[in-house]
Protein backbone atom coordinates (compact mmCIF):
# COMPACT_ATOMS: atom_id res chain seq x y z
CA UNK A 1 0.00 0.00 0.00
CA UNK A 2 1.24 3.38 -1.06
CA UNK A 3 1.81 5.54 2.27
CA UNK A 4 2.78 9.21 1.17
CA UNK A 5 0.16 11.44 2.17
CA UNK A 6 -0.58 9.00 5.09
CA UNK A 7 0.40 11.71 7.28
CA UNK A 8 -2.96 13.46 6.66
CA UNK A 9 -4.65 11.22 9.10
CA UNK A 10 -2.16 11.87 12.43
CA UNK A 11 -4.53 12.78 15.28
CA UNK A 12 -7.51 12.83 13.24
CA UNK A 13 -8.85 9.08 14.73
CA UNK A 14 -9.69 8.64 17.94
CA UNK A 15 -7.88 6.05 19.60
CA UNK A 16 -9.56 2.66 20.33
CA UNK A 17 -12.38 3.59 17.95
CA UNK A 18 -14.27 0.28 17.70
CA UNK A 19 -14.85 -0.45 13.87
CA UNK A 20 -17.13 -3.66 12.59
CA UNK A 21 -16.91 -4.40 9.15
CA UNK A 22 -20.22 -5.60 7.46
CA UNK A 23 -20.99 -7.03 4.00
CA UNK A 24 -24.85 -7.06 3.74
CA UNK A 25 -24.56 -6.35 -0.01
CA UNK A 26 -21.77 -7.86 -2.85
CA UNK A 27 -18.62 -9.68 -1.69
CA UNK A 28 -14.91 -8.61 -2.14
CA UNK A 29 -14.95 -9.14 -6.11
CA UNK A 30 -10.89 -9.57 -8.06
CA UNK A 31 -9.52 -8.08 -4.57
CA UNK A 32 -10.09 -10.00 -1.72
CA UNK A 33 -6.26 -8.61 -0.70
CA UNK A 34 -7.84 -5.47 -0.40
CA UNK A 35 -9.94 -6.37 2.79
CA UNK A 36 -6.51 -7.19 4.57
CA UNK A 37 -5.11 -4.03 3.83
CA UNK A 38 -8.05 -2.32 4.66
CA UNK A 39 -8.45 -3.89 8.14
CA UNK A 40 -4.74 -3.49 8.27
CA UNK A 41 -4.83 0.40 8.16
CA UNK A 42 -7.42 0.47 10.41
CA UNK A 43 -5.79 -1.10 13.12
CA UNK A 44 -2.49 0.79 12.44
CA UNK A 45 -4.66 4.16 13.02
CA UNK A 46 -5.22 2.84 16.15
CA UNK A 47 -8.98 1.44 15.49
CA UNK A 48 -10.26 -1.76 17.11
CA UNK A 49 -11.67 -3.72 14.30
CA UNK A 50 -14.09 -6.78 14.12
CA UNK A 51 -14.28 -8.07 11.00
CA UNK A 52 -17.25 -9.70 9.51
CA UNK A 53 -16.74 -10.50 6.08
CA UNK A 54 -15.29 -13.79 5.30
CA UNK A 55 -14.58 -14.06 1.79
CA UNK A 56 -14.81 -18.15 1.28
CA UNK A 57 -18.43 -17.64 2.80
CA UNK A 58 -19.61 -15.29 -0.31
CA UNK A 59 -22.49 -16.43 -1.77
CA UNK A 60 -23.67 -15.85 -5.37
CA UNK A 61 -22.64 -11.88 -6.15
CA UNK A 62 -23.21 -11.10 -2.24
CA UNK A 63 -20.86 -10.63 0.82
CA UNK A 64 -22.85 -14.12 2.47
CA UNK A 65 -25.97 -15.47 2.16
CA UNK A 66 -29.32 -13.13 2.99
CA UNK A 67 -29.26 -14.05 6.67
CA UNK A 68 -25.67 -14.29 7.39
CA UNK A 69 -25.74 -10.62 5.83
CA UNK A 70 -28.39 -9.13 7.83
CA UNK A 71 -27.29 -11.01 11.18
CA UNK A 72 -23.99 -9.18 10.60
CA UNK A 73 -25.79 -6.13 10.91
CA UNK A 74 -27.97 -7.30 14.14
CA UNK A 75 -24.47 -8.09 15.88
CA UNK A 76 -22.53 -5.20 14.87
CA UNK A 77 -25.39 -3.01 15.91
CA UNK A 78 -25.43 -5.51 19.50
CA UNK A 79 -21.49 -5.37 20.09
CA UNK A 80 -21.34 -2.46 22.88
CA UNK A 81 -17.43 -2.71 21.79
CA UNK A 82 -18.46 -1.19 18.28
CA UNK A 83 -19.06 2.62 17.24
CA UNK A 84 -18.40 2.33 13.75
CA UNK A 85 -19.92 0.19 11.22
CA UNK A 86 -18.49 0.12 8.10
CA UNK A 87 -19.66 -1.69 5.02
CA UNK A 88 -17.41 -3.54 2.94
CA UNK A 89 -18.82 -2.14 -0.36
CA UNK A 90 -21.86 -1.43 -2.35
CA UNK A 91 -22.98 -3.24 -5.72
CA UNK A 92 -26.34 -4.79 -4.76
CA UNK A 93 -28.25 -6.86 -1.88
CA UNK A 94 -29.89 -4.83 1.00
CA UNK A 95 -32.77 -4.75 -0.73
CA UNK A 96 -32.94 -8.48 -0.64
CA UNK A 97 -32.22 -7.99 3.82
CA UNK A 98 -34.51 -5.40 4.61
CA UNK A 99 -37.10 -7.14 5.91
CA UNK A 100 -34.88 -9.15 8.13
CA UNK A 101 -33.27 -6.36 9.61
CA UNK A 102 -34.66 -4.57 13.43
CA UNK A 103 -34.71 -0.93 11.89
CA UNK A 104 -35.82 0.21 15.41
CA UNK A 105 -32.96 -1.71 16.80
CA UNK A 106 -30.23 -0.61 14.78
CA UNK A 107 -31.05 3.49 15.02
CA UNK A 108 -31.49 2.84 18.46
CA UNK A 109 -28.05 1.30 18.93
CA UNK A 110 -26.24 4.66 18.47
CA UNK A 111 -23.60 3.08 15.88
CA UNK A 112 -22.44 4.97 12.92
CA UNK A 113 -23.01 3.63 9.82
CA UNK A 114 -20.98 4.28 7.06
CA UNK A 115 -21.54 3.21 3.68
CA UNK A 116 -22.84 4.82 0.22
CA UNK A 117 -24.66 3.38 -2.84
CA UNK A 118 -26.07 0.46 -2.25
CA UNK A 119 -26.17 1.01 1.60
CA UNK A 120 -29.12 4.19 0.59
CA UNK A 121 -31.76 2.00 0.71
CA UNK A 122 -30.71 0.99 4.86
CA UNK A 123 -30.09 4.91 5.11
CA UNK A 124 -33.28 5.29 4.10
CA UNK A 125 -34.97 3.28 6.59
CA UNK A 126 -32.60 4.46 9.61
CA UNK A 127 -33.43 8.31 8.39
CA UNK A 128 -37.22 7.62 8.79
CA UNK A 129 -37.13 5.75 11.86
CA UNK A 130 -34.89 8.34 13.82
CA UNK A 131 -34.14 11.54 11.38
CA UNK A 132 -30.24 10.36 11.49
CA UNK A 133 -28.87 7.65 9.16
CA UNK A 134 -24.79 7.76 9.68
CA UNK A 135 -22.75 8.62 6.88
CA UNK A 136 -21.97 8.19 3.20
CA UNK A 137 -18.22 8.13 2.56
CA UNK A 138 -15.85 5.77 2.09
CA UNK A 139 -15.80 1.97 2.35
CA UNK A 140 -13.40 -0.37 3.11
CA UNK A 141 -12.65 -2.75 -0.15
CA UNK A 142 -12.51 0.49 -2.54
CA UNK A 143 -10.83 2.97 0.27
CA UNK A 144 -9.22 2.06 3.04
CA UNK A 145 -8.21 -1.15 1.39
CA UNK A 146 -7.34 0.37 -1.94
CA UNK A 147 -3.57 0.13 -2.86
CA UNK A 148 -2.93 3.61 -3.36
CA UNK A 149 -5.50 5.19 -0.78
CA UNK A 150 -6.81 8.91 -1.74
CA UNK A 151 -5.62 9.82 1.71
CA UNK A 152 -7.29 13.61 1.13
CA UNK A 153 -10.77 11.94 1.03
CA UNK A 154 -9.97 9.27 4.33
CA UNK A 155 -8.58 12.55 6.01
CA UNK A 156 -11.72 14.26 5.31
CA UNK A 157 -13.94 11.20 6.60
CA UNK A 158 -12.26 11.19 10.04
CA UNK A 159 -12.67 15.03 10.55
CA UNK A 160 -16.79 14.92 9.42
CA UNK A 161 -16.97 11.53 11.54
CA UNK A 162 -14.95 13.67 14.52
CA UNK A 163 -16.24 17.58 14.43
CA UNK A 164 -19.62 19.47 14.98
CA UNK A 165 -19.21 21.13 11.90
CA UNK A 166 -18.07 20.78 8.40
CA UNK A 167 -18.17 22.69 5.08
CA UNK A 168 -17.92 21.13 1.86
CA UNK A 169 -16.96 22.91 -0.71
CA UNK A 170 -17.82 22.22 -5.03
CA UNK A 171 -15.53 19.67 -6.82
CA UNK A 172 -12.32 22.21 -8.01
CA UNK A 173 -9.94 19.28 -9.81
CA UNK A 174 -9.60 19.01 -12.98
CA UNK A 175 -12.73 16.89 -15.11
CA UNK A 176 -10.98 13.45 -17.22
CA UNK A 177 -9.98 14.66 -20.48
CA UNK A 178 -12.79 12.60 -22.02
CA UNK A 179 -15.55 14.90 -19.74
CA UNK A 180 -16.88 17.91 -20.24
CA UNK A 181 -17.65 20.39 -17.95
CA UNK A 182 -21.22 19.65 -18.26
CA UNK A 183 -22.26 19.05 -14.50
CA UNK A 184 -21.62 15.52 -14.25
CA UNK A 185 -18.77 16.03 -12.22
CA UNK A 186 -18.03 19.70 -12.19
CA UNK A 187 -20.38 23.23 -11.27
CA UNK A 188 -22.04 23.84 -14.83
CA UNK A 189 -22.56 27.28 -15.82
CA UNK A 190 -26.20 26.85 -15.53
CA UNK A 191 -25.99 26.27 -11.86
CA UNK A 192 -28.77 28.48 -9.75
CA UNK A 193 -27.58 31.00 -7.34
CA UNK A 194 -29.48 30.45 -4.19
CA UNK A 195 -29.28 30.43 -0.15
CA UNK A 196 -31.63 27.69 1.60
CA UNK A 197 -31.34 25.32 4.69
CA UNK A 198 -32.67 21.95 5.84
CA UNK A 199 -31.97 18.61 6.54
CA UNK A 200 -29.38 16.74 4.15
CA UNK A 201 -30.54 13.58 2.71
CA UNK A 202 -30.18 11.06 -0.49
CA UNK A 203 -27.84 9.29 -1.84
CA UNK A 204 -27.85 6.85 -4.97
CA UNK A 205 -30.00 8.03 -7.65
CA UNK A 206 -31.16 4.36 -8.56
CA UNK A 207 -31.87 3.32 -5.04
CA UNK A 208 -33.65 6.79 -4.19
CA UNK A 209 -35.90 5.71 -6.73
CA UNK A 210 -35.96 1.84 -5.86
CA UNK A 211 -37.02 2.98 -2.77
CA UNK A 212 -40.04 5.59 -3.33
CA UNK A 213 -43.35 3.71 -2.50
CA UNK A 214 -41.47 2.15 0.55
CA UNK A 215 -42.62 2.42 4.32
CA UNK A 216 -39.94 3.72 5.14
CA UNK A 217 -38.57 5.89 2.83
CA UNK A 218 -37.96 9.27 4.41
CA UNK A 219 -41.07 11.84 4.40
CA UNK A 220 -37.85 14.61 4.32
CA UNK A 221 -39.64 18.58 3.83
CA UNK A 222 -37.56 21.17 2.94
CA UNK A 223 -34.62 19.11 2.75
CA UNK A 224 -31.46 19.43 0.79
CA UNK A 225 -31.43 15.91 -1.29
CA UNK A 226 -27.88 15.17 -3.06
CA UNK A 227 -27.87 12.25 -5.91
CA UNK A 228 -25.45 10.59 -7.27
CA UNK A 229 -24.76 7.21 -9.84
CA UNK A 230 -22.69 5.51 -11.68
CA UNK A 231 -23.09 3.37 -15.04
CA UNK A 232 -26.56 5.07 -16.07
CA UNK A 233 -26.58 6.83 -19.50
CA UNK A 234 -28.10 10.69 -18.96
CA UNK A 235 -31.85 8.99 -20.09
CA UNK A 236 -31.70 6.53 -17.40
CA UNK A 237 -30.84 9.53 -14.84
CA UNK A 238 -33.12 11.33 -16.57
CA UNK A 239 -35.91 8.44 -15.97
CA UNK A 240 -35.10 8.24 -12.29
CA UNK A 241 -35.31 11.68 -12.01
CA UNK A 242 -38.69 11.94 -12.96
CA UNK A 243 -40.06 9.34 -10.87
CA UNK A 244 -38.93 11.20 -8.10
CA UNK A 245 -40.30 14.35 -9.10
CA UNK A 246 -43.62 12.73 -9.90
CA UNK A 247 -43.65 11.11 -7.09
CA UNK A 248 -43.66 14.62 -5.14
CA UNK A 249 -40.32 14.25 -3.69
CA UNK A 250 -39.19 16.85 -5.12
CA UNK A 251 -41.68 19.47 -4.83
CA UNK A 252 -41.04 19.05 -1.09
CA UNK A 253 -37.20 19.62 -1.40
CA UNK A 254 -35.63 22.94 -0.93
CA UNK A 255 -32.45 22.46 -3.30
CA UNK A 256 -31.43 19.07 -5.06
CA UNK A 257 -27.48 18.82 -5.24
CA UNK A 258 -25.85 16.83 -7.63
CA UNK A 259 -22.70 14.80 -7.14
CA UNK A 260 -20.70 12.82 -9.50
CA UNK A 261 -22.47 11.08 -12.91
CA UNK A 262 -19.75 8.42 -14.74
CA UNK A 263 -18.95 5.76 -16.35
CA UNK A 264 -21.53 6.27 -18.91
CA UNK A 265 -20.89 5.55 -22.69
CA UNK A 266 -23.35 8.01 -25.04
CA UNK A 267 -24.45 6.39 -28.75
CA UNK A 268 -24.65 7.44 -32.09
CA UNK A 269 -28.67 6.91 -31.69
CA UNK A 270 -28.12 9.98 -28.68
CA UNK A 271 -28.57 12.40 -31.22
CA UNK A 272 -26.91 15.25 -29.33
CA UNK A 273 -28.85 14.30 -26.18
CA UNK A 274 -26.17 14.51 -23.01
CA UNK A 275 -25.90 15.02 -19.63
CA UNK A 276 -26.24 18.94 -20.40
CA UNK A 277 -29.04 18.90 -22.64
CA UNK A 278 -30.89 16.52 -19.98
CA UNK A 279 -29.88 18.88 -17.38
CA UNK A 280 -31.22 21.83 -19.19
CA UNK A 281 -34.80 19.12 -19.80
CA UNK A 282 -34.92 18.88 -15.74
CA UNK A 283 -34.18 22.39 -15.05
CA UNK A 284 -37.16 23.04 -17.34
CA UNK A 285 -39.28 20.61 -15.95
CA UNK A 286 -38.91 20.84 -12.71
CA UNK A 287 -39.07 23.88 -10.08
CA UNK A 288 -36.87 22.78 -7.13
CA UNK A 289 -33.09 24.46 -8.07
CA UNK A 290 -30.96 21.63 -9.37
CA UNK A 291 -26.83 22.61 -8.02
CA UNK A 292 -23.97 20.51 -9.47
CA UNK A 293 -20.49 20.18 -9.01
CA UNK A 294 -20.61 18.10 -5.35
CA UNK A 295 -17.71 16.16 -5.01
CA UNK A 296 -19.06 12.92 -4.22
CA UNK A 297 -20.22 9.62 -5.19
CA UNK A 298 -18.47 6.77 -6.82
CA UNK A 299 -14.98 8.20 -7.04
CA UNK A 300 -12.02 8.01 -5.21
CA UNK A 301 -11.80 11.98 -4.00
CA UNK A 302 -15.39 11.49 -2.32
CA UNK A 303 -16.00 13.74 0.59
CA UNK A 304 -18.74 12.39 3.72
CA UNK A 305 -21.61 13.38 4.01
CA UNK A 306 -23.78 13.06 7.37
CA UNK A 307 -27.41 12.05 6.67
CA UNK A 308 -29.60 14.04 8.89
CA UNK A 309 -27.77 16.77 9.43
CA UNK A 310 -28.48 20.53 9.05
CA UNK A 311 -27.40 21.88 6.23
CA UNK A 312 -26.88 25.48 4.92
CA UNK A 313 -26.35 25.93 1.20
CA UNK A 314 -24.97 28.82 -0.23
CA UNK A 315 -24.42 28.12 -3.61
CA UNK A 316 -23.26 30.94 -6.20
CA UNK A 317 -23.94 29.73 -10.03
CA UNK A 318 -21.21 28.54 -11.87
CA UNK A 319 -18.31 29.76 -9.07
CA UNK A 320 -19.20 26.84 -7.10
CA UNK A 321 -21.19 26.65 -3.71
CA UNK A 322 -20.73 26.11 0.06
CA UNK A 323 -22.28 23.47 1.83
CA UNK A 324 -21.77 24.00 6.17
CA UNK A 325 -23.12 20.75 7.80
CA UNK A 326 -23.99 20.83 11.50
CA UNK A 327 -26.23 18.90 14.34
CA UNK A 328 -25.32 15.29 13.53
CA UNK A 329 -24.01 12.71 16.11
CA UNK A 330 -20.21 11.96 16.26
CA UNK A 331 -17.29 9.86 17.27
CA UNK A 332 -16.26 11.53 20.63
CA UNK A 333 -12.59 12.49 20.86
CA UNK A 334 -10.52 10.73 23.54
C-alpha cells in the first residue's frame, strides 16, 4: 500500500475507535487482498476492528448469504465494543435484507453507519425511523483497502466523523480529459444562485428511486437531497429523475445537489442528447433548483456526508457553492 500522504490522518482518529466491518450487499470481487489491507490500516490508526466478512463464505454476487448478511448487521449493531460500522462495499443486496433487519434496533443502537450506494436503501430506513442515518463516505474494499488510498478523502472522513461542523466545498480538480464540464462532475454554468437550509438527505439516484413507494422511505420537507450514480446513460438519470419528481419528492425539497455522474458511454442513436441537454430538460421541468459540481459519489476523491444533518447551502452559479453541515451525532474524541 502506497503511504505518502498517510500523514494526513495523524490525530484525526480517535484512539480505540471500535470499527465492525459488514458485508450485507456484494462480496470482495478480483480483490479479496484489499480487505486485509483495509483492516490493516485500520488497526495501524489505532482502530479496534471486528471483521465480519469472510470471503470463502460469499455467496452468489453477495458478501454471504441473505441471513448471514443481515445477522452481521444485528451483531454489529449488539457489540457495545463497536461505534463504527463500516460496510465492505456497495454493488447490490440490502434490498434483498430489509425485511430481516430490526430498523428500530439498529437506530437505536447509536452506531455509525458508514456506507454509500447500495447502503441508501438501509439509510433510508434508519433516516425515517430516527431523522439520522450515519454517513456516506468511504468503504473499506474500494478505500481504506485500496492500494494507493486517496488519503485527502480518508482525512476528510475522520474530521466529518470527529467535528460538529463541516463545510464542503464544489468539486475544483480538474474533469478526465474525455468529460466535459457539463455538471456531471463539475459546477455547470447553468448552476442556480441560491441560499436555503434543511436537513441533508439522499444518496444513490437508482436506489432513491428503488425505494419511493417504501414504508420507510424518508417523508424529508424542505430538505437538501444530493444524488449521485454511476453506469446510467443521462436517459436513465433522466428516468429516475422523474419518478422522483412525480412522485412529489421533489416538490417538497428545498435544493437538489448533484454529485458525481460516470462511467456512462453516449451512442450514435443519442442524437446530441447529453448530460447537459438533460440537465437543461430537468431544469425546465422541474421547479426545485438543481446545483452541481458536489464532489461525491463513486470516485475516489469522495467527501462524507452526514445524513440528517443541518445543512446550509450557499451556492453561487457557476463559481461553485458552500455546503456547512452541523447537528449530527459523532465519534467523541478521547
Amino acid at each position: 500500500m502506497a503511504t505518502a500522504g498517510r500523514e494526513l490522518l495523524e490525530g484525526l482518529v480517535p484512539p480505540g475507535t471500535g470499527v465492525a466491518i459488514v458485508a450485507p450487499c456484494g462480496h470482495a470481487g478480483l480483490d479479496p487482498a484489499g480487505v486485509e489491507r483495509g483492516v490493516a490500516l485500520l488497526e495501524s490508526l489505532g482502530c479496534r476492528v471486528r471483521n465480519f466478512y469472510d470471503h470463502a463464505q460469499r455467496y452468489q454476487r453477495f458478501g454471504a448469504t441473505d441471513e448471514r448478511r443481515a445477522a452481521q448487521l444485528m451483531e454489529a449493531a449488539a457489540d457495545p465494543e463497536i461505534e463504527v460500522i463500516m460496510g465492505l462495499r456497495g454493488s447490490y443486496g440490502m434490498s434483498r435484507i430489509l425485511p430481516a433487519l430490526d430498523i428500530p434496533a439498529l437506530a437505536a443502537s447509536g452506531k455509525l453507519l458508514v456506507g454509500y450506494s447500495d447502503f441508501t436503501a438501509l439509510q433510508c430506513c434508519l433516516l425515517a425511523q430516527s431523522g439520522y442515518a450515519g454517513f456516506q463516505g468511504p468503504m473499506l474494499s474500494g478505500d481504506f483497502g485500496a492500494e494507493s488510498p486517496d488519503w485527502a478523502a480518508l482525512a476528510t472522513f475522520w474530521r466529518t466523523l470527529t467535528s460538529p461542523q463541516v463545510v464542503v466545498h464544489n468539486y475544483e480538480g480538474q474533469a478526465a480529459a474525455d468529460r466535459a464540464a457539463n455538471g456531471d462532475r463539475r459546477t455547470d454554468p447553468m448552476s442556480p444562485v441560491l441560499k436555503c437550509a434543511g436537513k441533508l438527505w439522499g444518496g444513490n439516484l437508482a436506489m432513491m428511486a428503488h425505494m419511493v413507494g417504501h414504508p420507510q422511505f424518508p417523508p424529508i420537507e424542505g430538505g437538501i437531497l444530493f444524488l449521485e450514480d454511476v453506469n446510467e446513460h443521462p436517459f436513465r438519470v433522466e428516468r429516475m429523475i422523474l419518478q422522483l419528481e412525480q412522485a412529489g419528492v421533489l416538490a417538497r425539497q428545498k435544493a437538489v445537489l448533484l454529485g458525481d455522474f460516470s462511467a456512462y458511454r453516449l451512442a450514435e442513436i443519442d442524437n446530441g442528447y447529453d448530460f447537459t441537454e438533460m440537465l437543461a430538460f430537468l431544469r425546465e421541468r422541474i421547479a426545485t433548483p438543481i446545483v452541481t459540481g458536489l464532489p461525491f459519489g463513486h470516485v475516489r476523491d469522495l467527501v462524507t456526508l452526514p445524513l440528517g444533518a443541518h445543512a446550509e447551502l450557499d451556492a453561487r452559479g457557476a463559481e461553485g457553492f458552500t455546503l456547512t453541515l452541523s447537528d449530527y451525532p459523532t465519534l467523541a474524541r478521547r
